[in-house]
C-alpha atoms as a PDB file:
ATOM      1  CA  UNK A   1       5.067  -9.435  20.209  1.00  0.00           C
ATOM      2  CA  UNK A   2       3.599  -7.628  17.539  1.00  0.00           C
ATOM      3  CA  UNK A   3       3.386  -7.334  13.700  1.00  0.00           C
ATOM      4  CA  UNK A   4       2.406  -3.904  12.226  1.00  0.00           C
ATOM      5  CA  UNK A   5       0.980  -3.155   8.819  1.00  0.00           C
ATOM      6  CA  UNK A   6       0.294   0.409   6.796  1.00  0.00           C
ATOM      7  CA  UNK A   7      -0.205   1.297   3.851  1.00  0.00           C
ATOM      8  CA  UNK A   8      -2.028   4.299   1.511  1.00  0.00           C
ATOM      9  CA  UNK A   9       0.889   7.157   2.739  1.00  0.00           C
ATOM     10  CA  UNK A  10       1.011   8.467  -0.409  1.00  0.00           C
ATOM     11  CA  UNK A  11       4.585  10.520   0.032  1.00  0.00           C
ATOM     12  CA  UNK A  12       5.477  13.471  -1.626  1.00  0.00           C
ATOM     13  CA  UNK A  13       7.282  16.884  -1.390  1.00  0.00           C
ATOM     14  CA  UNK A  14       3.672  18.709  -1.307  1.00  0.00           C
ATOM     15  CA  UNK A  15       3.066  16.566   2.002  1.00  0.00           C
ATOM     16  CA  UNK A  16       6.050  16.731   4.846  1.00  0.00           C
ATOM     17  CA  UNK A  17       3.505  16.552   7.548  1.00  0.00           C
ATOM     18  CA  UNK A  18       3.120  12.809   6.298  1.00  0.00           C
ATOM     19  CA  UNK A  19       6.979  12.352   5.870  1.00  0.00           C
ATOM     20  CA  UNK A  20       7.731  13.226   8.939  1.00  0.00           C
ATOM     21  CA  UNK A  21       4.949  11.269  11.119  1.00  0.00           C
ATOM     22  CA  UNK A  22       6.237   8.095   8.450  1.00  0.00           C
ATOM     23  CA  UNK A  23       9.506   8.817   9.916  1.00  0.00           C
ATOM     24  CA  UNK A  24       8.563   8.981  13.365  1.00  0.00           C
ATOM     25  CA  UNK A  25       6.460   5.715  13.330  1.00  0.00           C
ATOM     26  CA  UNK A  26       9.490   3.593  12.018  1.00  0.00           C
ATOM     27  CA  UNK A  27      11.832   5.711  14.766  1.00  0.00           C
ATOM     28  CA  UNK A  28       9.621   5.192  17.727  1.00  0.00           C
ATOM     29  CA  UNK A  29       6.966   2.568  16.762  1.00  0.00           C
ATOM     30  CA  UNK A  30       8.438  -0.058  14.570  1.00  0.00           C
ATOM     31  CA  UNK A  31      11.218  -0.954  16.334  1.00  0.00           C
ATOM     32  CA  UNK A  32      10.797  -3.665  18.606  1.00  0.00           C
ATOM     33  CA  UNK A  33       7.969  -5.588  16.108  1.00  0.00           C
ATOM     34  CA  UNK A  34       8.230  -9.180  14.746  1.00  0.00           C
ATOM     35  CA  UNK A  35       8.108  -7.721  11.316  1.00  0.00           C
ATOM     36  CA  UNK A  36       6.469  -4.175   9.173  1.00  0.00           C
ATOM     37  CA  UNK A  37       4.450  -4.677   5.429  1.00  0.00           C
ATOM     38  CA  UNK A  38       3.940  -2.023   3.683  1.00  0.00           C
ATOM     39  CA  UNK A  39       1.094  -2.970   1.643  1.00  0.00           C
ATOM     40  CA  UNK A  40       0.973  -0.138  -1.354  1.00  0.00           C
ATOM     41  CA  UNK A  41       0.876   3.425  -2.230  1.00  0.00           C
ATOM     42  CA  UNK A  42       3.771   4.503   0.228  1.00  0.00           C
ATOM     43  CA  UNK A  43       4.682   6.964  -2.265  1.00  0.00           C
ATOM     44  CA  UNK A  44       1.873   9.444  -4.462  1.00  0.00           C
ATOM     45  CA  UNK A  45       3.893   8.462  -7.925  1.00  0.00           C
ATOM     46  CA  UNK A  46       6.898   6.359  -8.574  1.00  0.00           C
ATOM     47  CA  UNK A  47       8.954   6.674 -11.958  1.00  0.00           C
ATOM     48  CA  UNK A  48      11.903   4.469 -11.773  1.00  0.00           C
ATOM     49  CA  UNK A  49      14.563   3.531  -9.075  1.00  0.00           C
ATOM     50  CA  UNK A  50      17.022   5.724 -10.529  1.00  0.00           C
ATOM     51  CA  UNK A  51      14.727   8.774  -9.788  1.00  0.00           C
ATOM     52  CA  UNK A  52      17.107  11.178  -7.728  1.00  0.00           C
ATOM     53  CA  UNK A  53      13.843  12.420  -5.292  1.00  0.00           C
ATOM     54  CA  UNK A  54      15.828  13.255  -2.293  1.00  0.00           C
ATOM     55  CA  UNK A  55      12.541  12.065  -0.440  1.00  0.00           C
ATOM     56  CA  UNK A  56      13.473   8.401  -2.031  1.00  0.00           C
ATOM     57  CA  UNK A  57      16.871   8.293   0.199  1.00  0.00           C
ATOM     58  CA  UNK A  58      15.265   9.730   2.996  1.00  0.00           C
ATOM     59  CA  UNK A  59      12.731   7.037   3.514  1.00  0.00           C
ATOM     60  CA  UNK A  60      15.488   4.534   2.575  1.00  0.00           C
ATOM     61  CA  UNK A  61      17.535   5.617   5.106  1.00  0.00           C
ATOM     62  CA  UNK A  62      14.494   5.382   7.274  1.00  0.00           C
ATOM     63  CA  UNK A  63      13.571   1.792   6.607  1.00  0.00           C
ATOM     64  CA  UNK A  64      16.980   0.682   6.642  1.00  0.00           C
ATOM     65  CA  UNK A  65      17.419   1.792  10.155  1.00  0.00           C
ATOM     66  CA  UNK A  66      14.420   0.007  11.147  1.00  0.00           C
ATOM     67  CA  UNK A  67      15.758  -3.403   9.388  1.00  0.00           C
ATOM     68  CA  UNK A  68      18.980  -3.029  10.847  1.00  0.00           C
ATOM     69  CA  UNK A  69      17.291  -3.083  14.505  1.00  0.00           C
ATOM     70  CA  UNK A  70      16.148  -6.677  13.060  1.00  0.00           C
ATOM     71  CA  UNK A  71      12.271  -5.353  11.697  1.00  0.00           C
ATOM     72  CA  UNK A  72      11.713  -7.443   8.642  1.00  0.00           C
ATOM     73  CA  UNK A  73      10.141  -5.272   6.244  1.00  0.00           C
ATOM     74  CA  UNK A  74       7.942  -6.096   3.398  1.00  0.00           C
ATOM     75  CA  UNK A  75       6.503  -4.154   0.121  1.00  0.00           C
ATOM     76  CA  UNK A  76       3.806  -4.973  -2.033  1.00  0.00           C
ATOM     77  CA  UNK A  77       3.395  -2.424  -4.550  1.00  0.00           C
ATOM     78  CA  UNK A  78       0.441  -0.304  -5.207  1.00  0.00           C
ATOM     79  CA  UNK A  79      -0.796   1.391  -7.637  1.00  0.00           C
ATOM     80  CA  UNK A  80       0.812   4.152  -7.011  1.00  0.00           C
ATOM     81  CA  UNK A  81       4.423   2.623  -7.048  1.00  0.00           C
ATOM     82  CA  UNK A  82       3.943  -0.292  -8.778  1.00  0.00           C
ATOM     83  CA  UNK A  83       7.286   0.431 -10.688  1.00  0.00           C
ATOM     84  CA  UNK A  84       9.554   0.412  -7.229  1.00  0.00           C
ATOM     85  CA  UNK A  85      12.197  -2.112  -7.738  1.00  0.00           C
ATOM     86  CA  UNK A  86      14.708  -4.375  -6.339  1.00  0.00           C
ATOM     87  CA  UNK A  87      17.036  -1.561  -6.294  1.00  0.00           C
ATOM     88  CA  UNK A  88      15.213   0.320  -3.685  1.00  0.00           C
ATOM     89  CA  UNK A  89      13.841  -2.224  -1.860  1.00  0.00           C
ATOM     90  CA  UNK A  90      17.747  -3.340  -1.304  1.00  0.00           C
ATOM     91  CA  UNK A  91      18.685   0.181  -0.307  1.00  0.00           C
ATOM     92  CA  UNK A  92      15.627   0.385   2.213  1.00  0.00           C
ATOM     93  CA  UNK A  93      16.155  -3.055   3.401  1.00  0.00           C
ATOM     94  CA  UNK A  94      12.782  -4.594   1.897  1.00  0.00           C
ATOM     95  CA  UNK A  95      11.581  -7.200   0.702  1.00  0.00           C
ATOM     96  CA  UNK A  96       9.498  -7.183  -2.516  1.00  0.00           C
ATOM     97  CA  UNK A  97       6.372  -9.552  -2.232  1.00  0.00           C
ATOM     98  CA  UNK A  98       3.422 -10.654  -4.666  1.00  0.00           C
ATOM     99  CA  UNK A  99       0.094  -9.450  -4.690  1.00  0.00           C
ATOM    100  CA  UNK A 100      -1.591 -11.406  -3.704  1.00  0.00           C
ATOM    101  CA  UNK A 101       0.579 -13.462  -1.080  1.00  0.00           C
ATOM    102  CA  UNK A 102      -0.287 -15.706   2.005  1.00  0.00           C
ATOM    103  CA  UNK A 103       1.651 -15.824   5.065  1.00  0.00           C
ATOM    104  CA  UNK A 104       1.256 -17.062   8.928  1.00  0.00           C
ATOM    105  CA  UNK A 105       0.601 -14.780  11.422  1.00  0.00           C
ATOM    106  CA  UNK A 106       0.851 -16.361  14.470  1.00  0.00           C
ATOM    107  CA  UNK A 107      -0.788 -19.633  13.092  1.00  0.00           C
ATOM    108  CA  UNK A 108      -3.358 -18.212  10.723  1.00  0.00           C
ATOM    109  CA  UNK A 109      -3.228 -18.208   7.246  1.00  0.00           C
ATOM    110  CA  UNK A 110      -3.910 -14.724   6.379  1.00  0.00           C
ATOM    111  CA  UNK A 111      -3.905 -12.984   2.486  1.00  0.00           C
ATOM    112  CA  UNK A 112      -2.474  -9.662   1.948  1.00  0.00           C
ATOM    113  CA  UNK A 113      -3.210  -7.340  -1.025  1.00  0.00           C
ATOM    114  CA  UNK A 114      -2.840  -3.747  -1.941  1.00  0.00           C
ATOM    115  CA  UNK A 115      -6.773  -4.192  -2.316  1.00  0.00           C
ATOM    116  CA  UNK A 116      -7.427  -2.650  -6.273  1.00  0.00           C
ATOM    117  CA  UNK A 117      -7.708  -6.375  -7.563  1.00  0.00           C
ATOM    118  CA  UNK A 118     -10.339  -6.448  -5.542  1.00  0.00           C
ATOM    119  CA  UNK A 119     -12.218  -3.230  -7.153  1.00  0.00           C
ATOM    120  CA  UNK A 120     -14.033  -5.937 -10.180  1.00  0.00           C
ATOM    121  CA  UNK A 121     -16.378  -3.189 -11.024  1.00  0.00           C
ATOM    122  CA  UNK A 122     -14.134  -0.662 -12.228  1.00  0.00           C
ATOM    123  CA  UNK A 123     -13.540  -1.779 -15.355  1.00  0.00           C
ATOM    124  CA  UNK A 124     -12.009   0.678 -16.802  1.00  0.00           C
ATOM    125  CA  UNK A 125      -9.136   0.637 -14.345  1.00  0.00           C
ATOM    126  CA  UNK A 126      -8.791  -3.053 -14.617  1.00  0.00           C
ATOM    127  CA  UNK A 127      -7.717  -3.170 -18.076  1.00  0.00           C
ATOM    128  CA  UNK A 128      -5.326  -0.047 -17.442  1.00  0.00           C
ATOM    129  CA  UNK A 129      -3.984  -1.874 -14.331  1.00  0.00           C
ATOM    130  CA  UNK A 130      -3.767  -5.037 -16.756  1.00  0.00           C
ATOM    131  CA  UNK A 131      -1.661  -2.765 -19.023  1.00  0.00           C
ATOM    132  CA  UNK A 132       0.689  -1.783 -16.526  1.00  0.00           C
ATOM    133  CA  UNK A 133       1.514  -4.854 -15.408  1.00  0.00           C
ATOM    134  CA  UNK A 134       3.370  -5.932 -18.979  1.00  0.00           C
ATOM    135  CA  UNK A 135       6.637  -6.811 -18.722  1.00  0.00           C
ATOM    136  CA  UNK A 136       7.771  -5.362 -21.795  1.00  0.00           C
ATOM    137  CA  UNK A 137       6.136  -1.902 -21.738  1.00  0.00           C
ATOM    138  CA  UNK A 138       7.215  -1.203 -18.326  1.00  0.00           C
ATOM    139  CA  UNK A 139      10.962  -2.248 -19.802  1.00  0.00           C
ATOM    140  CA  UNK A 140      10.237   0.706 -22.144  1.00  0.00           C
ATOM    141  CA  UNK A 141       9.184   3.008 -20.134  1.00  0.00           C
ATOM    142  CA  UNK A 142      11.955   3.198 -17.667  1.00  0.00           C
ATOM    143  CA  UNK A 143      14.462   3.384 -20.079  1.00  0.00           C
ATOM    144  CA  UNK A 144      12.835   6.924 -21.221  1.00  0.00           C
ATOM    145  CA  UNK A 145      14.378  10.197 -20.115  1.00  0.00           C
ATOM    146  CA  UNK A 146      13.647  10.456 -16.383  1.00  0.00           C
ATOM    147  CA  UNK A 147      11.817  14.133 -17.375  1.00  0.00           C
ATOM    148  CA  UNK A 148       9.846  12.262 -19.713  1.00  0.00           C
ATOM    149  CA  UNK A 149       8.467   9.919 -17.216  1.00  0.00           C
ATOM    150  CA  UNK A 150       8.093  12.279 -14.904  1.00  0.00           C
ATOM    151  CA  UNK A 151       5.914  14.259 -17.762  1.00  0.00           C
ATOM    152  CA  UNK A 152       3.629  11.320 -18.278  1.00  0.00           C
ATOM    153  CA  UNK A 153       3.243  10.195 -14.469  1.00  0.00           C
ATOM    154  CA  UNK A 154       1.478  13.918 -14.264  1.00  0.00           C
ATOM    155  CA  UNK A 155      -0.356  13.529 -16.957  1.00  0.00           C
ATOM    156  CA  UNK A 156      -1.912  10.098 -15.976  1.00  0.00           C
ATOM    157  CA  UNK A 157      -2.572  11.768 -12.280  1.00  0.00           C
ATOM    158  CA  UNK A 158      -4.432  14.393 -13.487  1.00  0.00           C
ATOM    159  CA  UNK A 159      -6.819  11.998 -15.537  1.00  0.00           C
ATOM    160  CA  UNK A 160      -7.124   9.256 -12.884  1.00  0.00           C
ATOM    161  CA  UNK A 161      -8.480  12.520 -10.390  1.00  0.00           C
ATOM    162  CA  UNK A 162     -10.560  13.304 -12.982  1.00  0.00           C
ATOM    163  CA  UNK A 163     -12.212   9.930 -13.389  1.00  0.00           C
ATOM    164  CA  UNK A 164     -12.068   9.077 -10.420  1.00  0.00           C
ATOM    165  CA  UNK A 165     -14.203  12.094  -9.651  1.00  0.00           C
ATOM    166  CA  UNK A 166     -17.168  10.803 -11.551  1.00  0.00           C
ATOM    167  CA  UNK A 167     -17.082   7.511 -10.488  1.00  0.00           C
ATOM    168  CA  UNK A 168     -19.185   6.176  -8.020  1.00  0.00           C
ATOM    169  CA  UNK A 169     -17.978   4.870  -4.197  1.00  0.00           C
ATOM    170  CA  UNK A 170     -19.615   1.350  -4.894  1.00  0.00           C
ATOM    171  CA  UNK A 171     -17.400   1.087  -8.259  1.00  0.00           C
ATOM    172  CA  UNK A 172     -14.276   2.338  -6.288  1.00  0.00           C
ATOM    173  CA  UNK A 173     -14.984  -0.445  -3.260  1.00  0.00           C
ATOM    174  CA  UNK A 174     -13.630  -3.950  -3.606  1.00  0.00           C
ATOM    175  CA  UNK A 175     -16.753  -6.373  -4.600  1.00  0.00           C
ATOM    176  CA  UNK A 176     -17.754  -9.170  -1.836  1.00  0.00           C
ATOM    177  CA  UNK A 177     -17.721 -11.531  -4.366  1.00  0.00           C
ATOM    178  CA  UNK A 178     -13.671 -10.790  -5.405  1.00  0.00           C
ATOM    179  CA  UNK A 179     -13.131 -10.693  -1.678  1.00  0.00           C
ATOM    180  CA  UNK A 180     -14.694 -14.284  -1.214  1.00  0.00           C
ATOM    181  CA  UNK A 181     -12.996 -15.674  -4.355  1.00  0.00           C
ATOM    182  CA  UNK A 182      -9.277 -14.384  -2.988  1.00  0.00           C
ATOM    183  CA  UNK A 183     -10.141 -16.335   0.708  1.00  0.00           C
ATOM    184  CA  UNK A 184     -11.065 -19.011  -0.932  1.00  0.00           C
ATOM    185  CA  UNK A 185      -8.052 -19.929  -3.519  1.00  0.00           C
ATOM    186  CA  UNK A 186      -5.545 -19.133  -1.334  1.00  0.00           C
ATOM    187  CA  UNK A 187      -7.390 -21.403   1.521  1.00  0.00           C
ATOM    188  CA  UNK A 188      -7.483 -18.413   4.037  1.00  0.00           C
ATOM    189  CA  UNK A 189     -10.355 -17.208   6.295  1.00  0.00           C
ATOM    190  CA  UNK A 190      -8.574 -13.941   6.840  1.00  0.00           C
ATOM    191  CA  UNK A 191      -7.587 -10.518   4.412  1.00  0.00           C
ATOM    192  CA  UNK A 192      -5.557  -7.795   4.824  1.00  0.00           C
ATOM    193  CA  UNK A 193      -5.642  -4.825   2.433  1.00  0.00           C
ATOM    194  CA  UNK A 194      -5.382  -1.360   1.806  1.00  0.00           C
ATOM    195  CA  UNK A 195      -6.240   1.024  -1.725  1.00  0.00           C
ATOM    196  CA  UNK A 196      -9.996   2.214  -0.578  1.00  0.00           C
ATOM    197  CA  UNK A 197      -8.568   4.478   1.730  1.00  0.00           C
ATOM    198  CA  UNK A 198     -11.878   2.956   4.049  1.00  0.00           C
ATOM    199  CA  UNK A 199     -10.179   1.529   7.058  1.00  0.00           C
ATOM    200  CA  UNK A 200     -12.557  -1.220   8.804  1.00  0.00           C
ATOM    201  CA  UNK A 201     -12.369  -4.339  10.115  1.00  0.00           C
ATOM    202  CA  UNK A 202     -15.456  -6.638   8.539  1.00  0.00           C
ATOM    203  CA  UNK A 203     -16.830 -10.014   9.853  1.00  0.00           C
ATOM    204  CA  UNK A 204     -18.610 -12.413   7.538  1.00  0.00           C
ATOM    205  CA  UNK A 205     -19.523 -16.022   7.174  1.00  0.00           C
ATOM    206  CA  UNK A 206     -17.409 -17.400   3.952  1.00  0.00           C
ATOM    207  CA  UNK A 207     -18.776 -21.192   3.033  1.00  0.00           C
ATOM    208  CA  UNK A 208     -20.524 -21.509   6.631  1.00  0.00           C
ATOM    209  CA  UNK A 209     -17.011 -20.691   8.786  1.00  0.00           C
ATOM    210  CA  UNK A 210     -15.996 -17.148  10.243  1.00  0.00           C
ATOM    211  CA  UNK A 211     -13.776 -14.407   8.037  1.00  0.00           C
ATOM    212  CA  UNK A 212     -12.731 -11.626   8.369  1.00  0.00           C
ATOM    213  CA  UNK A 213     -11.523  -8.728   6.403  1.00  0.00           C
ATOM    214  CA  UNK A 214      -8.867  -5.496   7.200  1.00  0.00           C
ATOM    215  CA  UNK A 215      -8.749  -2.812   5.573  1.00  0.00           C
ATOM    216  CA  UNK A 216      -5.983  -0.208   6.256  1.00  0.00           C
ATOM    217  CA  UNK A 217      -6.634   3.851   6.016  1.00  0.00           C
ATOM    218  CA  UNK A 218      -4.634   6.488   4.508  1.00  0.00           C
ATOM    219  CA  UNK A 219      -2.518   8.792   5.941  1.00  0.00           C
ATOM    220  CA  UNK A 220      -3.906  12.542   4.581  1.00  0.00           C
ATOM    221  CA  UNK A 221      -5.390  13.074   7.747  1.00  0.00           C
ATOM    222  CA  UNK A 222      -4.001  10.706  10.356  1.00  0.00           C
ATOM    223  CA  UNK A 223      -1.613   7.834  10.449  1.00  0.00           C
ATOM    224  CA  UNK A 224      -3.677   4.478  10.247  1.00  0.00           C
ATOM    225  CA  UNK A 225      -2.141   1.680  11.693  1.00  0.00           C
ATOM    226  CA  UNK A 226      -2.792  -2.097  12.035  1.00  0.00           C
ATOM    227  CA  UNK A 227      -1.283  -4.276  15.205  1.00  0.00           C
ATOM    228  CA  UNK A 228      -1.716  -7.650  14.649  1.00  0.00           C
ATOM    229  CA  UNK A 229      -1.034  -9.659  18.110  1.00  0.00           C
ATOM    230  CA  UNK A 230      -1.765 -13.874  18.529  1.00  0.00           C
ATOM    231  CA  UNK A 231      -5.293 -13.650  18.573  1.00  0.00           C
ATOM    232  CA  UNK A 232      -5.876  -9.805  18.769  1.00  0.00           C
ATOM    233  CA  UNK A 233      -5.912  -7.392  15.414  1.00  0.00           C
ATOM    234  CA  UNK A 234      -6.219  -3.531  16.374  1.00  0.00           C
ATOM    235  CA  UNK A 235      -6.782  -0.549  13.929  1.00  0.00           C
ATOM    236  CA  UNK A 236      -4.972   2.535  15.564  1.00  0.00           C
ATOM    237  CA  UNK A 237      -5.334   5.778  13.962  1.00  0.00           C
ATOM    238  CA  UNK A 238      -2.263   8.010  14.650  1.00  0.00           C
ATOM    239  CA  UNK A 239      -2.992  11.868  14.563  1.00  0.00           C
ATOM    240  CA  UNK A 240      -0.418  13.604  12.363  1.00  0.00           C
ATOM    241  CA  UNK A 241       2.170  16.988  13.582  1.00  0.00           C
ATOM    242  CA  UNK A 242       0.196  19.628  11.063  1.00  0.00           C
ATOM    243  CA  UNK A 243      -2.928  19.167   8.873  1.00  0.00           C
ATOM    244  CA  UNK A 244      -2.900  20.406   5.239  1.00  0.00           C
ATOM    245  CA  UNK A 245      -5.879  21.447   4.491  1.00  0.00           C
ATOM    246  CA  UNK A 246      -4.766  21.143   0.431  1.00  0.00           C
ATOM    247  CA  UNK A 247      -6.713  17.856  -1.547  1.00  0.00           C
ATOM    248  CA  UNK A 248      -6.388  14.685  -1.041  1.00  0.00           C
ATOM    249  CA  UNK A 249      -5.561  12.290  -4.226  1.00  0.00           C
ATOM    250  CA  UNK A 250      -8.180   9.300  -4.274  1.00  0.00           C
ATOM    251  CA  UNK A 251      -6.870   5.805  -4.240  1.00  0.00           C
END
């Protein structure tokens, strides 16, 4: 009895080593588990569902093996792939959630997140995110020429490197006081998120009771994984086949 949760895999073509360790973790690992969330960022960029990426069927197919051995599966976008879409998630077998939602995990109300709602401080990417999330402009921008988008999702990843190079680690990090305001108005003492790319598990007081807070790694260097059991969670870092020595993206 287990429930498993990643997130920050950033896929792309540059980075099989990642593909492939994704694929081996729903082949040999996932199956079995009371359910998988994906909690952001599973891909580096994501321009539309009709985007013909042969990596996009490949991780379908993936995913929809794993729900097909009866593995729930469940997506909350990031900011990375905050544009994936029903028509996906229905090829891969997911299901799309909120951010932020609340489910039970074995009795315990416990909040999930991708984790940059959290990051108050960076203000700047706030009112971008903000943007992004407007119904109408990202109704216009799928419905451009799919080299078009794929022209302005390299263009905004070179800036957000760019910025993100200059900004500081406490403006990148989720703010206690966000953190404490999430537990609070969803009436949970426990959070689960990803984004930082700073996987930890942190134990506070919140209004005189215990909390706690998860955050999931990345997967440039090594697989992070969390395995939530009644009563037990467990960060597990999973080494990858090959290391690329090439960048990693930030968050």
């Amino acid at each position: 009895m287990s429930t498993l949760f990643i997130s920050d895999i950033h896929l792309s073509a540059q980075r099989p080593d990642m593909t492939a360790a994704l694929v081996r973790f729903l082949e040999h690992d996932a199956p079995g588990a009371d359910a998988l969330y994906v909690l952001g960022d599973l891909f580096e960029f994501w321009i539309g569902d009709d985007d013909p990426n042969p990596l996009h069927q490949q991780m379908a197919d993936a995913f929809l093996a794993l729900s097909q051995q009866n593995v729930p599966i469940y997506f909350i976008h990031g900011n990375r792939d905050f544009l994936l879409g029903q028509q996906f998630a229905k090829r891969a077998g997911m299901t799309l959630l909120g951010d932020p939602c609340v489910i039970d995990l074995y009795g315990e109300r416990v909040v999930l997140s991708h984790g940059d709602l959290l990051c108050t401080l960076d203000e700047g990417y706030q009112k971008f995110r903000r943007i992004t999330q407007l119904k109408w402009l990202r109704w216009l921008f799928l419905r451009l020429p799919l080299a078009r988008r794929q022209a302005i999702a390299c263009k905004m990843r070179g800036q957000s490197q760019m910025e993100n190079a200059h900004k500081s680690q406490t403006i990148m990090d989720v703010t206690p006081a966000a953190v404490d305001e999430m537990l609070r108005a969803h009436d949970c003492r426990m959070m689960i998120h990803g984004h930082t790319h700073r996987p930890a598990i942190h134990d506070f007081t919140l209004d005189g009771q215990p909390a706690r807070r998860i955050v999931l790694g990345d997967w440039f260097e090594q697989g992070s994984v969390l395995i939530c059991r009644p009563g037990e969670q467990r960060l597990e870092m999973r080494a990858l086949a090959t290391i690329d020595p090439a960048a990693h993206p930030s968050a």
